[in-house]
C-alpha atoms as a PDB file:
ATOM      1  CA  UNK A   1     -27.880  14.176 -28.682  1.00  0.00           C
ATOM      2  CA  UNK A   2     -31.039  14.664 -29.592  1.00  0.00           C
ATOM      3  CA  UNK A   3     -32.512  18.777 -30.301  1.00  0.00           C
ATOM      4  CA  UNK A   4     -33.397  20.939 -26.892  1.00  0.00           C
ATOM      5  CA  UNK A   5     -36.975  21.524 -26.058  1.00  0.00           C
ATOM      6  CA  UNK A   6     -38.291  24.367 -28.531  1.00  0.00           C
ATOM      7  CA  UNK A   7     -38.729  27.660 -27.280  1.00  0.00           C
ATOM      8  CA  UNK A   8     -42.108  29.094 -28.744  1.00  0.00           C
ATOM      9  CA  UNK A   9     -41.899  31.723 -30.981  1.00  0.00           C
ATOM     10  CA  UNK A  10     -44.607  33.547 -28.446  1.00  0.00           C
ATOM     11  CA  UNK A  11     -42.660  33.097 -25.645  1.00  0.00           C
ATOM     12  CA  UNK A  12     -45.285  31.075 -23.665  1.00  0.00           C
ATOM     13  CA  UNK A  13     -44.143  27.927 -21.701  1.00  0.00           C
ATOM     14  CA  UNK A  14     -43.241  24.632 -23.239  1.00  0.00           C
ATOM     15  CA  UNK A  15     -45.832  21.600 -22.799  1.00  0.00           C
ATOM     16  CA  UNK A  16     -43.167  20.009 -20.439  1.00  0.00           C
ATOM     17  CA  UNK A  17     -44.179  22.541 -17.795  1.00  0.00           C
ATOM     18  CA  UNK A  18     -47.645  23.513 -18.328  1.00  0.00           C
ATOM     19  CA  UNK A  19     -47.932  19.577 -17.769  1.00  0.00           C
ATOM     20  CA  UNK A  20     -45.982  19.847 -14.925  1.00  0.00           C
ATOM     21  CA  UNK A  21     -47.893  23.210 -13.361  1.00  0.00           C
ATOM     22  CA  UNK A  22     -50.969  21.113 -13.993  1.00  0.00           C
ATOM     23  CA  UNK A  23     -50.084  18.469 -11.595  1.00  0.00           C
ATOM     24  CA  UNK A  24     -49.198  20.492  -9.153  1.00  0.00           C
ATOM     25  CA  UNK A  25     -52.346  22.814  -9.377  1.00  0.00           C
ATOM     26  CA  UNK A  26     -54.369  19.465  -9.067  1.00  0.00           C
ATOM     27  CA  UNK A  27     -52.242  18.244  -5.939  1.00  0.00           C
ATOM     28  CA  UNK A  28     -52.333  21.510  -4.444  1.00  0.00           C
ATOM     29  CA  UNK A  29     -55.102  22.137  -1.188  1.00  0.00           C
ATOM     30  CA  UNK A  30     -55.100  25.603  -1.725  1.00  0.00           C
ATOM     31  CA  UNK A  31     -56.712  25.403  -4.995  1.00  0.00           C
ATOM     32  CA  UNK A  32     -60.568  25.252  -4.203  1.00  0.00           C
ATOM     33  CA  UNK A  33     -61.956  23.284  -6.786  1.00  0.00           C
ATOM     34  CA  UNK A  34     -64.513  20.143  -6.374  1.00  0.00           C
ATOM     35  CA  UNK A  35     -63.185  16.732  -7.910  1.00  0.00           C
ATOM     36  CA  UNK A  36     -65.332  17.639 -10.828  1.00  0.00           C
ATOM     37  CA  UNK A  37     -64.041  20.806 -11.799  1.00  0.00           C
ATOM     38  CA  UNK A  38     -60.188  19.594 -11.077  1.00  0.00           C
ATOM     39  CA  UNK A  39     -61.676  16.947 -13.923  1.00  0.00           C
ATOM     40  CA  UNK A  40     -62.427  19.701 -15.906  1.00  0.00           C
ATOM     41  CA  UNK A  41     -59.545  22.121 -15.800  1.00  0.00           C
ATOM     42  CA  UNK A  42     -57.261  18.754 -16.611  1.00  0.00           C
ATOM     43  CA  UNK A  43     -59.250  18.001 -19.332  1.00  0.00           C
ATOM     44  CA  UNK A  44     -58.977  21.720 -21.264  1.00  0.00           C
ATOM     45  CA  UNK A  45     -55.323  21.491 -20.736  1.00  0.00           C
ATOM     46  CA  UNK A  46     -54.727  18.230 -21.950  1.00  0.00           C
ATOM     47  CA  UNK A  47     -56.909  19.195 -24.784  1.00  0.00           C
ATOM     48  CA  UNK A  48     -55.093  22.045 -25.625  1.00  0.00           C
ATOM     49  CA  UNK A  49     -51.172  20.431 -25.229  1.00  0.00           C
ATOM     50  CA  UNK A  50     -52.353  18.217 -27.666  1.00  0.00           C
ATOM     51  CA  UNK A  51     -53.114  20.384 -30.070  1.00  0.00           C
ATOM     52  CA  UNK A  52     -57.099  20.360 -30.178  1.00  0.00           C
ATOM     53  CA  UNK A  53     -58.232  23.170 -28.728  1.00  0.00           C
ATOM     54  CA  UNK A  54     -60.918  23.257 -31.375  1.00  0.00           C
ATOM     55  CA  UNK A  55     -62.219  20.210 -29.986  1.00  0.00           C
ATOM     56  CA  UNK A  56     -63.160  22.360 -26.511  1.00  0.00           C
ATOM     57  CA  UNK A  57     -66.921  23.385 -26.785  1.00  0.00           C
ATOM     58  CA  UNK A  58     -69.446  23.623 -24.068  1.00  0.00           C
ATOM     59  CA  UNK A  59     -71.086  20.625 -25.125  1.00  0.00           C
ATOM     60  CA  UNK A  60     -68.036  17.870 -25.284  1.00  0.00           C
ATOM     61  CA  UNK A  61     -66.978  19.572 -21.719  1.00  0.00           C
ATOM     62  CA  UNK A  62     -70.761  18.616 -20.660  1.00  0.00           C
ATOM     63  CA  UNK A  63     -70.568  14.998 -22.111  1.00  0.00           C
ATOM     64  CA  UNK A  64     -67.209  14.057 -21.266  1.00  0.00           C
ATOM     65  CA  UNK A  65     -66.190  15.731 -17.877  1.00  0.00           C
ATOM     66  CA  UNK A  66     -69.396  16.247 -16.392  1.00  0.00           C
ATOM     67  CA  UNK A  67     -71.741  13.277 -17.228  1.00  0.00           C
ATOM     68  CA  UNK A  68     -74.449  14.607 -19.668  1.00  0.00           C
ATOM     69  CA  UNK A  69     -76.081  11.980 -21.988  1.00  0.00           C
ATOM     70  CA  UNK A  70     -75.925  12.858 -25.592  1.00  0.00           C
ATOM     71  CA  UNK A  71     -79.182  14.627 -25.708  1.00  0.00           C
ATOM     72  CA  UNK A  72     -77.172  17.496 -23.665  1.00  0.00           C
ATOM     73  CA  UNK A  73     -78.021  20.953 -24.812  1.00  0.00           C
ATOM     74  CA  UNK A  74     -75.640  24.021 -23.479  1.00  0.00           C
ATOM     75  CA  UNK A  75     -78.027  26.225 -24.431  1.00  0.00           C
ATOM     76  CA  UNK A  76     -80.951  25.145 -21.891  1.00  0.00           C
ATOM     77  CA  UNK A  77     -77.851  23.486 -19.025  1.00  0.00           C
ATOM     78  CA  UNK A  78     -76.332  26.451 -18.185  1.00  0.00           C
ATOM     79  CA  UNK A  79     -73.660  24.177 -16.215  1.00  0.00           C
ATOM     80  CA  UNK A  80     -70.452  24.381 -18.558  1.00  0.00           C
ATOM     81  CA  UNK A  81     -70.715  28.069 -17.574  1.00  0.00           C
ATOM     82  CA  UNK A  82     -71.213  28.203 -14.069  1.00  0.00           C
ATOM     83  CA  UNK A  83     -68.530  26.064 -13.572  1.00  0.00           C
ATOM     84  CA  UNK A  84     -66.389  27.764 -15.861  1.00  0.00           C
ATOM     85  CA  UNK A  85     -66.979  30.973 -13.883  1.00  0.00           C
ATOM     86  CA  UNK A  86     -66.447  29.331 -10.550  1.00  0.00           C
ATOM     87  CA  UNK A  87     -62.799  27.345 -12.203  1.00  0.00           C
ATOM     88  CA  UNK A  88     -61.613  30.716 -13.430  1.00  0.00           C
ATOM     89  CA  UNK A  89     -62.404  32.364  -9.630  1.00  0.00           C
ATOM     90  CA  UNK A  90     -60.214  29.424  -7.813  1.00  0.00           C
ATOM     91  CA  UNK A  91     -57.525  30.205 -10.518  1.00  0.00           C
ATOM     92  CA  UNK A  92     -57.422  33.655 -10.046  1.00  0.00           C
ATOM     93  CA  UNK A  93     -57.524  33.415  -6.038  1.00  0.00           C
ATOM     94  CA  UNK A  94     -54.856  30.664  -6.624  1.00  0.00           C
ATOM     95  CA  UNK A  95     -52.345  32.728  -8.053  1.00  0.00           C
ATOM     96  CA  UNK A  96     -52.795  35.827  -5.776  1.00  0.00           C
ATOM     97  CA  UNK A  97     -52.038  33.539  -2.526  1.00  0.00           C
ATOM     98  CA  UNK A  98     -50.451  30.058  -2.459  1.00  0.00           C
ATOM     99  CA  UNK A  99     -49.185  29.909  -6.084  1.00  0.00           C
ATOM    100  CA  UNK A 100     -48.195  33.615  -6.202  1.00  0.00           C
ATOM    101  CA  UNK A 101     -44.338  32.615  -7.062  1.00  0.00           C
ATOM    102  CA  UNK A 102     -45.661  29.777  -9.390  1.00  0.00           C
ATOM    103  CA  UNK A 103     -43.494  30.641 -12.762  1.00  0.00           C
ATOM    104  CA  UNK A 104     -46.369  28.918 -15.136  1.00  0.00           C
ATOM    105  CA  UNK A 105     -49.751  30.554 -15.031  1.00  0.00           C
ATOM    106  CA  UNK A 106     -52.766  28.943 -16.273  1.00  0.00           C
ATOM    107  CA  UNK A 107     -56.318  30.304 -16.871  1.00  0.00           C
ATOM    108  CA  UNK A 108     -59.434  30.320 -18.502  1.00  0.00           C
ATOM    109  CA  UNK A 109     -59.684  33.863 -20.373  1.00  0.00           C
ATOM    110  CA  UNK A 110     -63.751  34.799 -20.113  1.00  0.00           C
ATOM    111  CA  UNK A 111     -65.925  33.962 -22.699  1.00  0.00           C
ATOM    112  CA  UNK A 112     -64.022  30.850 -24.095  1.00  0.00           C
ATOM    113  CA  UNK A 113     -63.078  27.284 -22.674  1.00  0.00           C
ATOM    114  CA  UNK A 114     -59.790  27.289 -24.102  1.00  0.00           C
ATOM    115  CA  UNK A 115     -57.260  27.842 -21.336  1.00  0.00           C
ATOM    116  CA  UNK A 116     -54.112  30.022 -21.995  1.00  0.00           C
ATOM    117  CA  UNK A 117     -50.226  29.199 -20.473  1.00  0.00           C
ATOM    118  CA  UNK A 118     -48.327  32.365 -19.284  1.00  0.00           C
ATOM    119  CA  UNK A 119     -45.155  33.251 -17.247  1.00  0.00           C
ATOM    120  CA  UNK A 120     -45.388  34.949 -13.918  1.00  0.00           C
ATOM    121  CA  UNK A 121     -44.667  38.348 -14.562  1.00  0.00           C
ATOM    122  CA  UNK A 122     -41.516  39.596 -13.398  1.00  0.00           C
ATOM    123  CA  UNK A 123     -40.936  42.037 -11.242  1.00  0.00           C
ATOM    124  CA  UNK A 124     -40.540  44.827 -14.370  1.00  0.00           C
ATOM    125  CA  UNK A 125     -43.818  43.857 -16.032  1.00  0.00           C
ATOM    126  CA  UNK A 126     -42.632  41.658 -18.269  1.00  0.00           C
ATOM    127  CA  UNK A 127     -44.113  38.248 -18.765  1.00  0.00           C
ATOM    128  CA  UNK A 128     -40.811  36.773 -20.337  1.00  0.00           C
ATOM    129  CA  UNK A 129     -38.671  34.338 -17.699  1.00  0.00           C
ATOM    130  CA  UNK A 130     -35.797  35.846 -16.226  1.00  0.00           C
ATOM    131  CA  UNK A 131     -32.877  34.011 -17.666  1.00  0.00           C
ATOM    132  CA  UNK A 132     -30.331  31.938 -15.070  1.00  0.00           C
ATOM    133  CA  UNK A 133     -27.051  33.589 -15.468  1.00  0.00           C
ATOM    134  CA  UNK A 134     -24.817  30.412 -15.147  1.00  0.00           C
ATOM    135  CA  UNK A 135     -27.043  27.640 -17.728  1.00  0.00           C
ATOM    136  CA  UNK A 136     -27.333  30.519 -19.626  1.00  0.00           C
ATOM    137  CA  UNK A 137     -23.396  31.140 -20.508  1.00  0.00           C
ATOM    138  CA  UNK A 138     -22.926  27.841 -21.083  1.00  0.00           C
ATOM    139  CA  UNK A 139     -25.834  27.530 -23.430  1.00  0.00           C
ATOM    140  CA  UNK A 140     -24.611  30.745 -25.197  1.00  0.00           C
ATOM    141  CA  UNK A 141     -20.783  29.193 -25.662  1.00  0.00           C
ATOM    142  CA  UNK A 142     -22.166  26.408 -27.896  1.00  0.00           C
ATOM    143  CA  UNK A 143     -22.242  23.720 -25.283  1.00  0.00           C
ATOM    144  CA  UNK A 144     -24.650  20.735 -26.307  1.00  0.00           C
ATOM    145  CA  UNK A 145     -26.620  20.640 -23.309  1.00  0.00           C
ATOM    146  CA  UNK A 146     -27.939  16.902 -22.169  1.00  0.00           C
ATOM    147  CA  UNK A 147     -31.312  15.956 -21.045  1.00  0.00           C
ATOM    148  CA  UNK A 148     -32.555  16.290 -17.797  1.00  0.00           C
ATOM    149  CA  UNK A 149     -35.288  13.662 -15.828  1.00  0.00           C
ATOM    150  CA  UNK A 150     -36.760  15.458 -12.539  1.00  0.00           C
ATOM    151  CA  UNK A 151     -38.178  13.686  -9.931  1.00  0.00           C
ATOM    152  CA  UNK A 152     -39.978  15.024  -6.513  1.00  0.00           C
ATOM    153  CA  UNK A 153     -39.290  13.204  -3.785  1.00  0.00           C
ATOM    154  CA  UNK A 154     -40.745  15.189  -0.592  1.00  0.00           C
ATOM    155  CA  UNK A 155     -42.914  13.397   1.037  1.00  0.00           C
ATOM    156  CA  UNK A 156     -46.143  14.563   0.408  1.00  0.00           C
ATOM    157  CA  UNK A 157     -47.714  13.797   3.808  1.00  0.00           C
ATOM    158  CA  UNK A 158     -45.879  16.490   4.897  1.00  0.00           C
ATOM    159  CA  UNK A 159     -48.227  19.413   3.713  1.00  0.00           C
ATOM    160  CA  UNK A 160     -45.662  22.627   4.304  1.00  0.00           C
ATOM    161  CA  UNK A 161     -42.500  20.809   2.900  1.00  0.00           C
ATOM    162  CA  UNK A 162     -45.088  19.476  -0.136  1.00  0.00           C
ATOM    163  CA  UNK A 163     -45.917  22.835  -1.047  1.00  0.00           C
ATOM    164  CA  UNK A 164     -42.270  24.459  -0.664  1.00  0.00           C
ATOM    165  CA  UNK A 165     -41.110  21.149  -3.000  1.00  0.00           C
ATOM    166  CA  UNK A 166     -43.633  21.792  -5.660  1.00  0.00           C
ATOM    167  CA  UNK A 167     -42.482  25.591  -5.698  1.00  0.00           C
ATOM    168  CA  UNK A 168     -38.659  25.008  -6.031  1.00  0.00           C
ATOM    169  CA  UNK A 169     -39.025  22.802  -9.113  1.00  0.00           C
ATOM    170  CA  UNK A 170     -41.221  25.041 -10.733  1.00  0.00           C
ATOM    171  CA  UNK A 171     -38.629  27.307 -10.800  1.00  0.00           C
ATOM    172  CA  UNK A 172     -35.538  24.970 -11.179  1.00  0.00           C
ATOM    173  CA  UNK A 173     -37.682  23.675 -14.026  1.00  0.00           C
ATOM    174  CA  UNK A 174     -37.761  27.082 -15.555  1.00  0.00           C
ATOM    175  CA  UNK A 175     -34.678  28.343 -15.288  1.00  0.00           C
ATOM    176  CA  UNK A 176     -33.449  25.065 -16.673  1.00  0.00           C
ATOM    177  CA  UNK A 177     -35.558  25.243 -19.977  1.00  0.00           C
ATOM    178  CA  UNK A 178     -35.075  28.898 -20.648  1.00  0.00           C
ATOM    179  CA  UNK A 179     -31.184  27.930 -20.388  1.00  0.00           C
ATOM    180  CA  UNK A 180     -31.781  25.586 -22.896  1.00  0.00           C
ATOM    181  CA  UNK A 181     -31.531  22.120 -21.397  1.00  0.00           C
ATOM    182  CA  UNK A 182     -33.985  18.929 -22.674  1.00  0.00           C
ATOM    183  CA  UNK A 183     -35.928  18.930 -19.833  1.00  0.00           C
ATOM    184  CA  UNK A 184     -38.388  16.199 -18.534  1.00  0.00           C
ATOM    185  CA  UNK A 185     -40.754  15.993 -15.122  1.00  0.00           C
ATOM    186  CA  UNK A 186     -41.291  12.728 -14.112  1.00  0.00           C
ATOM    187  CA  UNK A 187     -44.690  11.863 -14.150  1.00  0.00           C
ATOM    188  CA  UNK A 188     -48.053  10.842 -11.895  1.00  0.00           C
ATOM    189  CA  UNK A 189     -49.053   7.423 -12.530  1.00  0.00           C
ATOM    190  CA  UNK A 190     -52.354   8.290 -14.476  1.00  0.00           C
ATOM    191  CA  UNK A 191     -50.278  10.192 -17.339  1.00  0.00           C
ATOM    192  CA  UNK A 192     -49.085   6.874 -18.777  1.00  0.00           C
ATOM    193  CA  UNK A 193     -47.812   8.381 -22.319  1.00  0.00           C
ATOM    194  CA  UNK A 194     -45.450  10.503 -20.409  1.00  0.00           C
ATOM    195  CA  UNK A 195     -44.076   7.429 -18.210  1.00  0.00           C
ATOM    196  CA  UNK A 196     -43.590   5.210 -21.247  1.00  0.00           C
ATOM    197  CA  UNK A 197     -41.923   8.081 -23.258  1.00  0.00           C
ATOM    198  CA  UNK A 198     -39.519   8.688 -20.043  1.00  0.00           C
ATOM    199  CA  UNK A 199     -38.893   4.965 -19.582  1.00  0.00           C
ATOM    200  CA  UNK A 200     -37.115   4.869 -23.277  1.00  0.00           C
ATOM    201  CA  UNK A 201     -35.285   7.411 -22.181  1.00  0.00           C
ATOM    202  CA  UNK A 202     -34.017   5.091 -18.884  1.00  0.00           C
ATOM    203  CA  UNK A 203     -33.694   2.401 -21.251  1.00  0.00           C
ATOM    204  CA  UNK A 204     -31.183   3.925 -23.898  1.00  0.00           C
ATOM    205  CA  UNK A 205     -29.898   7.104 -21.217  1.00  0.00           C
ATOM    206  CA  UNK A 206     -27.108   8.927 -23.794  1.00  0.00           C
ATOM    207  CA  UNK A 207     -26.384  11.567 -22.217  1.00  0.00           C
ATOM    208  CA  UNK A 208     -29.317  11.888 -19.721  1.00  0.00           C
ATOM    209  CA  UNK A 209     -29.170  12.959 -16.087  1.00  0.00           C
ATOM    210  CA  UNK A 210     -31.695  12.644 -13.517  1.00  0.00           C
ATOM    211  CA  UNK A 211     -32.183  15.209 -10.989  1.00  0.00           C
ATOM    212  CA  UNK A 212     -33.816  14.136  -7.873  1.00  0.00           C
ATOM    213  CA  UNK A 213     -35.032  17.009  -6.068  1.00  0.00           C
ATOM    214  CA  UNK A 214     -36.863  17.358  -2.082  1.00  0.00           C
ATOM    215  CA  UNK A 215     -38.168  18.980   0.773  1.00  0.00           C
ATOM    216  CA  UNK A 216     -37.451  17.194   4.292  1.00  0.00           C
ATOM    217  CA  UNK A 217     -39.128  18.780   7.209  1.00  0.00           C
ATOM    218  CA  UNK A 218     -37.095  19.586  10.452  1.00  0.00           C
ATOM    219  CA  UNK A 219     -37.373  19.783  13.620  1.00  0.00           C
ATOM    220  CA  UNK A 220     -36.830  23.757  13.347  1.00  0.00           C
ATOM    221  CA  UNK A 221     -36.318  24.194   9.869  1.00  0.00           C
ATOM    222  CA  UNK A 222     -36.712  22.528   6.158  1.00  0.00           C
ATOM    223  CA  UNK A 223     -34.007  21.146   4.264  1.00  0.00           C
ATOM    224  CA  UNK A 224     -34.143  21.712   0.512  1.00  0.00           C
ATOM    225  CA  UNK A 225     -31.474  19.142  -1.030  1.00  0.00           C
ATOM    226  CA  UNK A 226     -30.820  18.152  -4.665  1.00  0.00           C
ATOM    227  CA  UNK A 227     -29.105  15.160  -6.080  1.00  0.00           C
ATOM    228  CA  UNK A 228     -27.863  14.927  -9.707  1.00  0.00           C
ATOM    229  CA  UNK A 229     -26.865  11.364 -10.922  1.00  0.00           C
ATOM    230  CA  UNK A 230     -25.412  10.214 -14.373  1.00  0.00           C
ATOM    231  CA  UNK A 231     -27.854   7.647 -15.704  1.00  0.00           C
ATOM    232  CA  UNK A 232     -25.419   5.912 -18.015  1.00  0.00           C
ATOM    233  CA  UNK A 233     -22.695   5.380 -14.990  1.00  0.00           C
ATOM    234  CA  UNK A 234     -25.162   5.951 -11.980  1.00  0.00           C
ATOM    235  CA  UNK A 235     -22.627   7.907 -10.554  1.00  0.00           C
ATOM    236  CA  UNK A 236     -23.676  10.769  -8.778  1.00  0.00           C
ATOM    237  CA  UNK A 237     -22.381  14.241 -10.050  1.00  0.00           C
ATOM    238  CA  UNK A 238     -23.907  16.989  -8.002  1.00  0.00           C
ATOM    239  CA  UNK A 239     -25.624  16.745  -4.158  1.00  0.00           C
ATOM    240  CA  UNK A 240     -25.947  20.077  -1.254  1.00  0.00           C
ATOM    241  CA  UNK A 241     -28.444  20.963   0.311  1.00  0.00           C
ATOM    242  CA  UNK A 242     -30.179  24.348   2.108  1.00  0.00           C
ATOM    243  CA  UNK A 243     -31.451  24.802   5.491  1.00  0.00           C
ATOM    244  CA  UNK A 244     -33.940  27.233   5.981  1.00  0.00           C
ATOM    245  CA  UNK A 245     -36.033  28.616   8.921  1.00  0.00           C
ATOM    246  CA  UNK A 246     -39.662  26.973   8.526  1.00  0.00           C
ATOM    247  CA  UNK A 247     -42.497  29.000   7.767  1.00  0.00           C
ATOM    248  CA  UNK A 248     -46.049  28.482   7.116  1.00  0.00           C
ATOM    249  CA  UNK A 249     -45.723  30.840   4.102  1.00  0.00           C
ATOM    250  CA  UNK A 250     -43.370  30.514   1.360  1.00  0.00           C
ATOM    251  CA  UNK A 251     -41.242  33.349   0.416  1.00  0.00           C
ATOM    252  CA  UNK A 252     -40.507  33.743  -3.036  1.00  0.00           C
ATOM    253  CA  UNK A 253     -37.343  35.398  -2.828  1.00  0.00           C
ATOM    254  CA  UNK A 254     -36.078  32.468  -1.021  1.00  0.00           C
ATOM    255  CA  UNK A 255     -37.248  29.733  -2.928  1.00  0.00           C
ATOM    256  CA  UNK A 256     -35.700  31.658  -6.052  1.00  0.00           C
ATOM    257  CA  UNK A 257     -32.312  32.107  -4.261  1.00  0.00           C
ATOM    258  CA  UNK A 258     -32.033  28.116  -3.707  1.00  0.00           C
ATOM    259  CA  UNK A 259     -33.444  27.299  -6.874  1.00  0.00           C
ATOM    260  CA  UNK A 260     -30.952  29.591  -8.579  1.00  0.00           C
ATOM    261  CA  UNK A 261     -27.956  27.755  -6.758  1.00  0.00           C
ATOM    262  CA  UNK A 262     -29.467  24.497  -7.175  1.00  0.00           C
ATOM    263  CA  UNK A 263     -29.324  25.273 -11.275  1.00  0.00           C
ATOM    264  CA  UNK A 264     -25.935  26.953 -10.679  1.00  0.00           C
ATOM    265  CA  UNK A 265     -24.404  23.686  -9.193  1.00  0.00           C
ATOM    266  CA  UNK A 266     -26.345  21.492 -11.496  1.00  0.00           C
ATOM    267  CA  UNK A 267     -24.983  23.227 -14.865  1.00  0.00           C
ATOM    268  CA  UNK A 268     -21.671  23.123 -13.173  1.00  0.00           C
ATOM    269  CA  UNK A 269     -21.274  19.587 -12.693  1.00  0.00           C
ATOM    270  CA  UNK A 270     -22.835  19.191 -16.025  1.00  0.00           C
ATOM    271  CA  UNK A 271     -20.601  21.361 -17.817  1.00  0.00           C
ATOM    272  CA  UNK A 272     -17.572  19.935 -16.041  1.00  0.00           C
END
């Protein structure tokens, strides 16, 4: 098959999931940004995946995301910067509340439009991922690990179980790639590149999986359920589920515990 997703030398995250922590930031209530700004934060991201940061300067922000004729001068429109100052505040409150277990940080460091791609620390001050015990033995005994397609299903009408889905794949997502595994998200509609790139996957599958992941609300609790299906046979490989007490707050510790044995009964079935 064909080579795993590089791991950067710097040990920031791969493109895969800074895309991925994108959409979710931009799907997310809890992230208090106008429709402009949300414009703005996708486009210094998508700037800087594909490699041209250098092309991020106050005045093609003021042009392309926020409207300015050509005649725009950053120098006498002071509005790249205010809104920079207000996108890195919503980031910064982001993380400290709803996205506080979110595994891929993403800011705006002061004094520079260029946005930056971290870990969440862990809980000994590193910023490195915590590797997942099981992908992580097979990936050291040589296996050739296959690629991996992951699609959210929870409904996202339902706010609570929304929120609780976007969290678990975050972190099945990075415990998958820092075990080694060619990993894909599927994608929103508006990211067509990605779509077509995952649809010649579908159409010649080798040894491709896809991995359909969700949150179903209950009447007194949520159900967190994976399904893993081989795409050359359709036949599926790996489906549980966990019920867990509802609550209006996520805990961490919980959505790592069923993301763990999610990935643990995923690289099982694949390794089997």
């Amino acid at each position: 098959m064909g080579g795993r997703i590089a791991r950067l030398h710097d040990g920031n995250p791969p493109p895969q999931l800074v895309l991925a922590a994108l959409d979710t930031l931009l799907a997310h209530e809890a992230l208090r940004l106008s429709e402009r700004n949300r414009r703005f934060l996708s486009f210094v991201v998508m700037q800087t995946v594909a490699g041209h940061s250098d092309r991020i300067k106050a005045y093609s922000i003021g042009v392309d995301v926020f409207g300015r004729d050509d005649s725009f001068d950053p120098g006498t429109d002071p509005i790249v910067r205010i809104e920079a100052t207000r996108l890195r505040s919503a980031l910064a409150t982001y993380y400290e509340t709803a996205g506080a277990s979110a595994p891929v940080r993403i800011a705006m460091p002061p004094g520079s439009y260029v946005p930056s791609f971290t870990w969440r620390p862990s809980g000994n001050g590193s910023t490195r991922p915590a590797f997942a015990t099981e992908p992580a033995r097979i990936a050291s005994a040589g296996a050739s690990l296959p690629t991996i397609i992951i699609k959210n299903l929870t409904d996202r009408a339902a706010r609570l179980a929304a929120v609780h889905g976007d969290l678990l794949i975050e972190t099945i997502m990075k415990r998958l790639v820092t075990a080694g595994f060619r990993l894909f998200a599927m994608p929103s509609a508006e990211r067509r590149a990605a779509a077509i790139a995952i649809s010649k996957l579908l159409l010649h599958p080798e040894e491709t999986y896809a991995l359909d992941i969700a949150v179903h609300p209950m009447s007194t609790c949520q159900r967190f359920s994976w399904c893993a299906t081989d795409l050359r046979s359709g036949e599926i490989i790996c489906s549980d589920f966990v019920d867990e007490t509802e609550r209006d707050v996520p805990c961490a510790s919980t959505i790592d515990m069923i993301a763990a044995q999610a990935v643990q009964s995923v690289s099982k079935a694949l390794a089997g």
